[in-house]
N, C-alpha and C. Protein backbone atom coordinates (compact mmCIF):
# COMPACT_ATOMS: atom_id res chain seq x y z
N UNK A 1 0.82 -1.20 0.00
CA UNK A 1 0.00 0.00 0.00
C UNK A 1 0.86 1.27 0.00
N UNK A 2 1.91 1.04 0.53
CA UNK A 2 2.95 2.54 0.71
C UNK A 2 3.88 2.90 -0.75
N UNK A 3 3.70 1.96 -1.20
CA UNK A 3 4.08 1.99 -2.80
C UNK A 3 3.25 2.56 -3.45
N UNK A 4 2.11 2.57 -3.62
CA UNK A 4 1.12 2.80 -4.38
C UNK A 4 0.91 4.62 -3.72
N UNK A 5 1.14 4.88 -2.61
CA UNK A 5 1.17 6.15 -2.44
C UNK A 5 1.75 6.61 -2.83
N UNK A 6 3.05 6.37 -2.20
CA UNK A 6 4.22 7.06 -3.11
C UNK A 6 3.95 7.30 -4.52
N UNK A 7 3.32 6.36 -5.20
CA UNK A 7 3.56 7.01 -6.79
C UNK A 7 2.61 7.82 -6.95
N UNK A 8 0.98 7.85 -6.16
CA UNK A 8 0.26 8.62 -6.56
C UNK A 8 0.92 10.17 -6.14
N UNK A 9 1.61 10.07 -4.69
CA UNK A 9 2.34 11.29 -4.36
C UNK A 9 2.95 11.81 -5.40
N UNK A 10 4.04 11.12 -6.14
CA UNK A 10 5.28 11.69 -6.88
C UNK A 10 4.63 12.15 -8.40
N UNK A 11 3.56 11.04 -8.77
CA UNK A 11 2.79 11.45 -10.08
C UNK A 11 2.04 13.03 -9.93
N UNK A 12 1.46 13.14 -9.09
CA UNK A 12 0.91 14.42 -8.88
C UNK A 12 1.97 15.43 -8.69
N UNK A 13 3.25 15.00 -8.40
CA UNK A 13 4.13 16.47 -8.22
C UNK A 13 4.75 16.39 -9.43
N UNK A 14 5.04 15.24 -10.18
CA UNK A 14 6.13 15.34 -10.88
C UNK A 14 4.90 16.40 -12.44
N UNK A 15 3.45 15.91 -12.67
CA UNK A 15 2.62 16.87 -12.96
C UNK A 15 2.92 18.44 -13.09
N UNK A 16 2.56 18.47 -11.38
CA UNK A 16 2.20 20.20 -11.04
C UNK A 16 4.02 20.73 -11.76
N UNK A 17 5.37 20.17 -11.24
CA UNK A 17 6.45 20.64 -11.67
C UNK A 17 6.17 20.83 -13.22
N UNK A 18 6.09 19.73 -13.88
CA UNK A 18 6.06 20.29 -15.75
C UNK A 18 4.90 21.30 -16.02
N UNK A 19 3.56 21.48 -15.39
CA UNK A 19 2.97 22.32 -15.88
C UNK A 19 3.64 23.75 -15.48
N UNK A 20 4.22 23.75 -14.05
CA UNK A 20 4.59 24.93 -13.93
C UNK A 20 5.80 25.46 -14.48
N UNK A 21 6.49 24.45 -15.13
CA UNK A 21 7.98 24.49 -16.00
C UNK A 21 7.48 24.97 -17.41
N UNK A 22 6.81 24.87 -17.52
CA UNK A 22 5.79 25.77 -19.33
C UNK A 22 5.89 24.50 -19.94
N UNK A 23 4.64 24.59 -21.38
CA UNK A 23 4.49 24.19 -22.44
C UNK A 23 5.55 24.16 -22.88
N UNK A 24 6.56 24.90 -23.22
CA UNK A 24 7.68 24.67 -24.38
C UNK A 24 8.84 24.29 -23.99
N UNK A 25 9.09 23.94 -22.67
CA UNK A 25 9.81 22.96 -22.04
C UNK A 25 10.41 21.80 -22.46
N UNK A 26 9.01 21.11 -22.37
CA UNK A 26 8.79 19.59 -23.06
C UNK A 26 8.77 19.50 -24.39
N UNK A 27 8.63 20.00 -25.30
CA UNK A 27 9.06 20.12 -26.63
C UNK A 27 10.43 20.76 -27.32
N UNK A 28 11.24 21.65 -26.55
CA UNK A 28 12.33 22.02 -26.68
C UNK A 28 13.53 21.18 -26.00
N UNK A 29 13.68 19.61 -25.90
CA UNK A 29 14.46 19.25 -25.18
C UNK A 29 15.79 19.17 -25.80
N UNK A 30 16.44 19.76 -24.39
CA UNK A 30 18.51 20.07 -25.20
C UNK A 30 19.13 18.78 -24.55
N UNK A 31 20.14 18.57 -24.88
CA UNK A 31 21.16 17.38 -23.66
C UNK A 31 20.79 17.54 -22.52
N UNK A 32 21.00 18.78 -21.88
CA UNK A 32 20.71 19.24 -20.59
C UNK A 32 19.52 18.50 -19.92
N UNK A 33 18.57 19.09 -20.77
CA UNK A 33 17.12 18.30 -20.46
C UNK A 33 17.10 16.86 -20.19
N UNK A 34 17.50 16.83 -21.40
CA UNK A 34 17.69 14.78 -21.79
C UNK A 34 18.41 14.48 -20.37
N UNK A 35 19.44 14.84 -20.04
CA UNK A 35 20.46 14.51 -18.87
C UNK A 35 19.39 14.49 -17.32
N UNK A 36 18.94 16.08 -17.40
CA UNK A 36 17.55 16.34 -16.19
C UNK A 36 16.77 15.32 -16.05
N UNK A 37 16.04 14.86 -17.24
CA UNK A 37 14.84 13.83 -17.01
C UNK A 37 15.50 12.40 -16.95
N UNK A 38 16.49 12.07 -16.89
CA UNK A 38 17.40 10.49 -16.67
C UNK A 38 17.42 11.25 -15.37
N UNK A 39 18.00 12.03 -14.48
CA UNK A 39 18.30 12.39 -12.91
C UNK A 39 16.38 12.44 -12.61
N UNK A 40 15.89 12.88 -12.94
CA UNK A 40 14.37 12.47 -12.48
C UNK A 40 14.15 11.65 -12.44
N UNK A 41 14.42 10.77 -13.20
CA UNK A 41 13.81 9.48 -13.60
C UNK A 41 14.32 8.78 -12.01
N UNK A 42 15.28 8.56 -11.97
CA UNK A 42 16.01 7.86 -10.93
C UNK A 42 15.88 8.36 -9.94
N UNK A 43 15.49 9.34 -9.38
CA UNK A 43 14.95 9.97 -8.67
C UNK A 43 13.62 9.31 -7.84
N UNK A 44 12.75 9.57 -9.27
CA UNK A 44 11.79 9.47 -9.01
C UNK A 44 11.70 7.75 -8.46
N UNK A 45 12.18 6.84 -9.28
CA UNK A 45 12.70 5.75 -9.05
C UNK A 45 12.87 5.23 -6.99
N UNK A 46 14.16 6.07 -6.93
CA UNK A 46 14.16 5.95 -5.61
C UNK A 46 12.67 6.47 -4.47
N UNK A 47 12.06 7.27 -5.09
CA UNK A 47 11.15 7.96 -4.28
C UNK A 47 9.99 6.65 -4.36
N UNK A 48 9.67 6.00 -5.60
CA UNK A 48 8.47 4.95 -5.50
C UNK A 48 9.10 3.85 -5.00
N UNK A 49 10.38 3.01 -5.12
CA UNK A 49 10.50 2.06 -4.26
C UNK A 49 11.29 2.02 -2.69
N UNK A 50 11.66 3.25 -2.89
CA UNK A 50 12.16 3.33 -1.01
C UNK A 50 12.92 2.19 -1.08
N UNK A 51 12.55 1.51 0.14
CA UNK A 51 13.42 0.11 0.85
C UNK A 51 13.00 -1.15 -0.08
N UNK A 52 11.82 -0.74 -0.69
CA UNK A 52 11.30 -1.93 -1.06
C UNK A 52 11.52 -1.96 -2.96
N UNK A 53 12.61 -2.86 -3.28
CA UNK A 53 13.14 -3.31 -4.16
C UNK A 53 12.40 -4.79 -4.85
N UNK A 54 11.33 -5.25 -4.11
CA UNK A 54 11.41 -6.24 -4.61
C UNK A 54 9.95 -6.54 -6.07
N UNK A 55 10.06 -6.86 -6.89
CA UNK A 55 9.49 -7.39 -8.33
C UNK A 55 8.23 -6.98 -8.07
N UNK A 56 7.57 -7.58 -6.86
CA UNK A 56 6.12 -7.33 -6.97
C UNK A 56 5.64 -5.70 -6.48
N UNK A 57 6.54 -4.65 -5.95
CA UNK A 57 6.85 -3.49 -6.05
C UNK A 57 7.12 -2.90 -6.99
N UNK A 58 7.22 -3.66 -7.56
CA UNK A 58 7.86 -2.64 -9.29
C UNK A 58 6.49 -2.88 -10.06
N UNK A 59 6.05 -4.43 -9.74
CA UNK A 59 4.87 -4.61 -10.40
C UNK A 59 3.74 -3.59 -10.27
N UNK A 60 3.58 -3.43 -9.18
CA UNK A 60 2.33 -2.78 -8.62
C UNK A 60 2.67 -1.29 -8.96
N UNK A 61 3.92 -0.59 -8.52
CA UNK A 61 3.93 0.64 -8.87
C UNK A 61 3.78 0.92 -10.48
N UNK A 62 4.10 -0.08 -11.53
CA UNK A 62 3.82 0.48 -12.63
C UNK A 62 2.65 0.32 -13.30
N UNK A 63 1.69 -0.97 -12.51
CA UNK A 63 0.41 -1.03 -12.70
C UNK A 63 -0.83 0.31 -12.14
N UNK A 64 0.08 0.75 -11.13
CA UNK A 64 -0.48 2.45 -10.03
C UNK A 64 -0.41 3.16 -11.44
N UNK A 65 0.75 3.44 -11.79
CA UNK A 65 1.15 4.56 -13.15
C UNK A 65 0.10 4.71 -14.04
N UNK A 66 0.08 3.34 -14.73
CA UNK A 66 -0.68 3.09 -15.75
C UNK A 66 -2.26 3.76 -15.07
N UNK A 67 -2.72 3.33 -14.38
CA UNK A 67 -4.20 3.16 -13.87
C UNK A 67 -4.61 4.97 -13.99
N UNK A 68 -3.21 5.37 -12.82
CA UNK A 68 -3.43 6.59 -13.10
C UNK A 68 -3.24 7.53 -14.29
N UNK A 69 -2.89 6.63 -14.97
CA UNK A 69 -2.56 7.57 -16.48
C UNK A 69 -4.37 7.59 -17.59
N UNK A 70 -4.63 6.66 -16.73
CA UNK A 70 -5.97 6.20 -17.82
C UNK A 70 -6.70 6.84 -16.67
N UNK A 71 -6.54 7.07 -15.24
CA UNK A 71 -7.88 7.98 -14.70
C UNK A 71 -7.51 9.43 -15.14
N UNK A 72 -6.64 9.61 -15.33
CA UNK A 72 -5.90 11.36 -16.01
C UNK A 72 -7.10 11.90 -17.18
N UNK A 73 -6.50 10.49 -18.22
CA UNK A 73 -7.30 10.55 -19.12
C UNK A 73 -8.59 11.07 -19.26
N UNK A 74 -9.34 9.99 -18.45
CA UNK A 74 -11.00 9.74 -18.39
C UNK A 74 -11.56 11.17 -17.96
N UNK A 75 -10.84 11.64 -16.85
CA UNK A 75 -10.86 12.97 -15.99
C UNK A 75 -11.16 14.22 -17.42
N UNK A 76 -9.97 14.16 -18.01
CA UNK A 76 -10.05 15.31 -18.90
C UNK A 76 -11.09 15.11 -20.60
N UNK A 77 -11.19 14.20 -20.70
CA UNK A 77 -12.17 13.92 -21.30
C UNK A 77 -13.74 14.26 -20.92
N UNK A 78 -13.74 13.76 -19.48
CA UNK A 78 -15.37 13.93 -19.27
C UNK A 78 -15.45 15.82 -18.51
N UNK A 79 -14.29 16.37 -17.75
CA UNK A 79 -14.58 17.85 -17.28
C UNK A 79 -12.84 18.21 -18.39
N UNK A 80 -13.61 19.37 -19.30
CA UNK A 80 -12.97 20.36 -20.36
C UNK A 80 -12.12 21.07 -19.20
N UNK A 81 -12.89 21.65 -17.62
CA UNK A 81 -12.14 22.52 -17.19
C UNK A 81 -10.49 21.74 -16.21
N UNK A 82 -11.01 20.70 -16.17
CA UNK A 82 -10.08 19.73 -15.54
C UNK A 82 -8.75 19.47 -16.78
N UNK A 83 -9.03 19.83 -17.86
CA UNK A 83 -8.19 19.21 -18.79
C UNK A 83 -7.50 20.54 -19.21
N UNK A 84 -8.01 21.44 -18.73
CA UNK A 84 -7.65 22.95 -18.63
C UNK A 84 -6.36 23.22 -18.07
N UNK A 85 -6.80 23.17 -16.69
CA UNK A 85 -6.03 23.30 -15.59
C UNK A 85 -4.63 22.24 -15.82
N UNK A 86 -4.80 20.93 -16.25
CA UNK A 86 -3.58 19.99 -16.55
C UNK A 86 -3.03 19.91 -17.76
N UNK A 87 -3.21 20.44 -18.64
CA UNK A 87 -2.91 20.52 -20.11
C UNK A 87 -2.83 21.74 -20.32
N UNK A 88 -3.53 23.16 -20.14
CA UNK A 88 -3.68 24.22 -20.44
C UNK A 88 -4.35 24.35 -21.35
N UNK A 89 -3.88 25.53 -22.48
CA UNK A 89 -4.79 25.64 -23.54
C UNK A 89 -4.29 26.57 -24.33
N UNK A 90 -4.32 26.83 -25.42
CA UNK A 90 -3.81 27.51 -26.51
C UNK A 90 -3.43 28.99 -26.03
N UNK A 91 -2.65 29.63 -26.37
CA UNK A 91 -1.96 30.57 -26.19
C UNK A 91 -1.87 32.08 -26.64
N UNK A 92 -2.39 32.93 -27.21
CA UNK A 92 -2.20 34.02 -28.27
C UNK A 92 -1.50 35.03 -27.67
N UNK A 93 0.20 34.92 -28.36
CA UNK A 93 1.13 35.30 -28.42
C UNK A 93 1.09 36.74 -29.00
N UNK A 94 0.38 36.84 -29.91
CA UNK A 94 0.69 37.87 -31.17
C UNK A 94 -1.04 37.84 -31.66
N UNK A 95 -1.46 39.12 -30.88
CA UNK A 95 -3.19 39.48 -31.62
C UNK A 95 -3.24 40.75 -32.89
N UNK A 96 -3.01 40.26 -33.99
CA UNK A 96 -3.75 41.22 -35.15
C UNK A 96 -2.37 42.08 -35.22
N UNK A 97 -0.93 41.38 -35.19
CA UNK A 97 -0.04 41.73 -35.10
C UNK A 97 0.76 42.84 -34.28
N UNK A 98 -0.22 42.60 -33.15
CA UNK A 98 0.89 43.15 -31.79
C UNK A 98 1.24 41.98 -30.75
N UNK A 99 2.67 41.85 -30.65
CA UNK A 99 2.87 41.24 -29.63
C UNK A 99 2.32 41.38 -27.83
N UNK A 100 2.16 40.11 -27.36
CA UNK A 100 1.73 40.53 -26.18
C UNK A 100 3.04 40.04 -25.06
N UNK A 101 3.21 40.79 -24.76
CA UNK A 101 4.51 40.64 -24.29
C UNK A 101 4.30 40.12 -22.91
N UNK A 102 3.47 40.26 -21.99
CA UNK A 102 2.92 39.67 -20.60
C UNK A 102 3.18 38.14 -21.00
N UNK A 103 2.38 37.68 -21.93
CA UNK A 103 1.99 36.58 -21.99
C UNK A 103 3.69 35.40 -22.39
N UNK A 104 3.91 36.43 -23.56
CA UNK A 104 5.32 36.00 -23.62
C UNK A 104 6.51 35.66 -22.56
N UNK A 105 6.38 36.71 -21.66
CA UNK A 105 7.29 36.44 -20.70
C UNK A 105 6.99 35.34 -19.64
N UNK A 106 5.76 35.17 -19.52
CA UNK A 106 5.15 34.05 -18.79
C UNK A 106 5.36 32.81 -19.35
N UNK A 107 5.46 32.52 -20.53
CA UNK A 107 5.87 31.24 -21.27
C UNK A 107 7.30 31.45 -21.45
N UNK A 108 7.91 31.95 -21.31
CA UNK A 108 9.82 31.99 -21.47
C UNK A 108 9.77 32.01 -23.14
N UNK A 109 9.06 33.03 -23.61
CA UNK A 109 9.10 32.82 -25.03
C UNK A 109 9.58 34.40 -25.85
N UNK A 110 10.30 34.26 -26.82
CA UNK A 110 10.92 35.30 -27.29
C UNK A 110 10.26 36.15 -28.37
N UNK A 111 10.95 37.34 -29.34
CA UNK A 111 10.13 37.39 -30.44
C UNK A 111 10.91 36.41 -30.98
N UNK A 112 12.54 35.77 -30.73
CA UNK A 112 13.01 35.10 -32.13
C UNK A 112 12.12 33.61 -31.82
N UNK A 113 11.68 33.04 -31.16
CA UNK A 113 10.93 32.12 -30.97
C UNK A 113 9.82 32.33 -31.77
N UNK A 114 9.09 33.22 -32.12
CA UNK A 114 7.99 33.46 -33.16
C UNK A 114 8.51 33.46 -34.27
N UNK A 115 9.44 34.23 -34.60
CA UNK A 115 10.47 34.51 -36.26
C UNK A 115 11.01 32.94 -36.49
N UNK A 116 11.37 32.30 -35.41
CA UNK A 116 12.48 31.44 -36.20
C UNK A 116 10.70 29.94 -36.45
N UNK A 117 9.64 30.54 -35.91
CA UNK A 117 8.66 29.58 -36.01
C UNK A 117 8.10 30.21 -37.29
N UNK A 118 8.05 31.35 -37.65
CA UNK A 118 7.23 31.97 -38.62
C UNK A 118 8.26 31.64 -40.00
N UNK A 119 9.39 31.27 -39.94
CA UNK A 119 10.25 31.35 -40.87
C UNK A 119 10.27 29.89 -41.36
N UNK A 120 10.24 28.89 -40.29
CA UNK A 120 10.51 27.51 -40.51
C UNK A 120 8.88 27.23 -41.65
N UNK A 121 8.09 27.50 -40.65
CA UNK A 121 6.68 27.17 -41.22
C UNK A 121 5.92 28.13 -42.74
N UNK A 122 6.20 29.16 -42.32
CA UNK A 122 5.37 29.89 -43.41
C UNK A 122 6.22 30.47 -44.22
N UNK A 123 7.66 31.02 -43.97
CA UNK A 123 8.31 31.72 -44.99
C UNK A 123 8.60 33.03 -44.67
N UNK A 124 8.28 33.20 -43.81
CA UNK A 124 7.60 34.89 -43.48
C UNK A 124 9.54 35.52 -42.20
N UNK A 125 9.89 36.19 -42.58
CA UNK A 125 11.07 36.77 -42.33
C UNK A 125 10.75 38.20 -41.11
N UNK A 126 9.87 38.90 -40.95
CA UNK A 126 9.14 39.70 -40.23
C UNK A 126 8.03 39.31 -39.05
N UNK A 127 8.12 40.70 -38.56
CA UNK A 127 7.25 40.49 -37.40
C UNK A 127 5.82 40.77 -38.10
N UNK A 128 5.85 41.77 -39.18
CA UNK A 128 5.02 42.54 -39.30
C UNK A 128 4.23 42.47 -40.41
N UNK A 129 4.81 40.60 -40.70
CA UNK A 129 4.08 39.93 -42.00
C UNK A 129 3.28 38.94 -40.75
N UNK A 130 3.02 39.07 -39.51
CA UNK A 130 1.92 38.10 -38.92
C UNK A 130 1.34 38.57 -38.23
N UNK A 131 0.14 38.14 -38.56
CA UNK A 131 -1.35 38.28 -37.62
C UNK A 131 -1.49 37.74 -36.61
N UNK A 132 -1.27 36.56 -36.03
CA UNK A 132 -1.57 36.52 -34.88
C UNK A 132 0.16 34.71 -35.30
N UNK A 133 0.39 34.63 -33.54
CA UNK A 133 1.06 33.65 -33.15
C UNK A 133 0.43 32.83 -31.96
N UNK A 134 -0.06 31.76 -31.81
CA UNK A 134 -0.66 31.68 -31.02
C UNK A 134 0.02 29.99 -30.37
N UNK A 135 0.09 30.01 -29.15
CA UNK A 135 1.44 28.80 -28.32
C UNK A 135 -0.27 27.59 -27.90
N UNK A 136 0.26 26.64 -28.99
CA UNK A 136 -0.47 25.62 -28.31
C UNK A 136 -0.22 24.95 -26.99
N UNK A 137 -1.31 24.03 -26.82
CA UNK A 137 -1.12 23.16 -25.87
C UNK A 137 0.07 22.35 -25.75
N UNK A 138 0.11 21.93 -26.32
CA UNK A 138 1.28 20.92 -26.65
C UNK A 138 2.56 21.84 -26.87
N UNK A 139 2.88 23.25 -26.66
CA UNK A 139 4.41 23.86 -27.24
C UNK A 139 4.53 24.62 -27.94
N UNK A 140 3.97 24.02 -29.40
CA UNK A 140 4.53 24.35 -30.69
C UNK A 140 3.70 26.00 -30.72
N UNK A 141 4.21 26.27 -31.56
CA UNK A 141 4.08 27.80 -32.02
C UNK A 141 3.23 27.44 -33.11
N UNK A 142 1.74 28.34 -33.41
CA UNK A 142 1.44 28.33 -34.52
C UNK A 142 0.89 29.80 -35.28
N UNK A 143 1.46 29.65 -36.42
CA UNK A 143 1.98 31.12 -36.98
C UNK A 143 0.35 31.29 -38.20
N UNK A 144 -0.19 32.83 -38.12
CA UNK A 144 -1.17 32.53 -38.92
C UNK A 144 -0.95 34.30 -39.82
N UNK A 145 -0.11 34.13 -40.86
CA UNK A 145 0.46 35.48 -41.87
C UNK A 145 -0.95 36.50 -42.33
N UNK A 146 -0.25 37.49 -42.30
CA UNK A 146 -1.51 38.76 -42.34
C UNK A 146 -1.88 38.48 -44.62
N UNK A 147 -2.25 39.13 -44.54
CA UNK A 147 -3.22 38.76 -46.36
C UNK A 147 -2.24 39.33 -46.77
């Protein structure tokens, strides 16, 4: 039973940490990162089995994971505002081609983060060839060019 806490404990923090680490976090991963989430991992590792090393501990904690990954699921599927709060929600970076710069700084996001997204995707070399930039759920930048 103290296994199974532990992971629901560590799943819920290791959560609240990436949402509060931003969207573009998890999609921008450097070595660094890569290196961070192997030291989490093991981390986290030590935190779900404590003293208790043995098979049917490993069993159960990754059967906990799973369960809770599919009540995550079910959760944000059936309440929109629940899937809100754990996922977030689209972003608008750039309204009718003014940057919003509040919002930007709150996501750790740049203008060259819009340019080098507006350049990859659409072609567009300027600030002042886009209408709006708007930071999905998931990270990515999506760029939408003025007429």
């Amino acid at each position: 039973m103290e296994t199974i806490v532990r992971g629901i404990i560590v799943y819920i923090f290791l959560l609240i940490i990436f949402r509060i680490n931003g969207k573009r976090a998890l999609t921008e991963a450097t070595v660094f990162d890569f290196v961070l989430l192997l030291i989490i991992a093991e981390t986290t590792e030590q935190a779900f089995l404590g003293e208790d090393i043995s098979m049917t501990g490993s069993l159960l904690l990754i059967m906990t994971l799973i369960m809770l990954d599919v009540i995550m699921s079910l959760l944000k599927q059936k309440f929109s505002l629940f899937e809100k709060v754990v996922d977030g929600g689209p972003l608008i970076l750039m309204d009718n081609g003014r940057l919003l710069y509040d919002r930007m700084k709150k996501e750790r996001i740049d203008e060259e983060d819009i340019l080098e997204t507006a350049r990859e995707l659409q072609g567009l070399q300027r600030l002042d060839q886009i209408r709006y930039a708007i930071l999905e759920k998931d990270g990515k930048i999506t760029i939408i060019p003025k007429e």
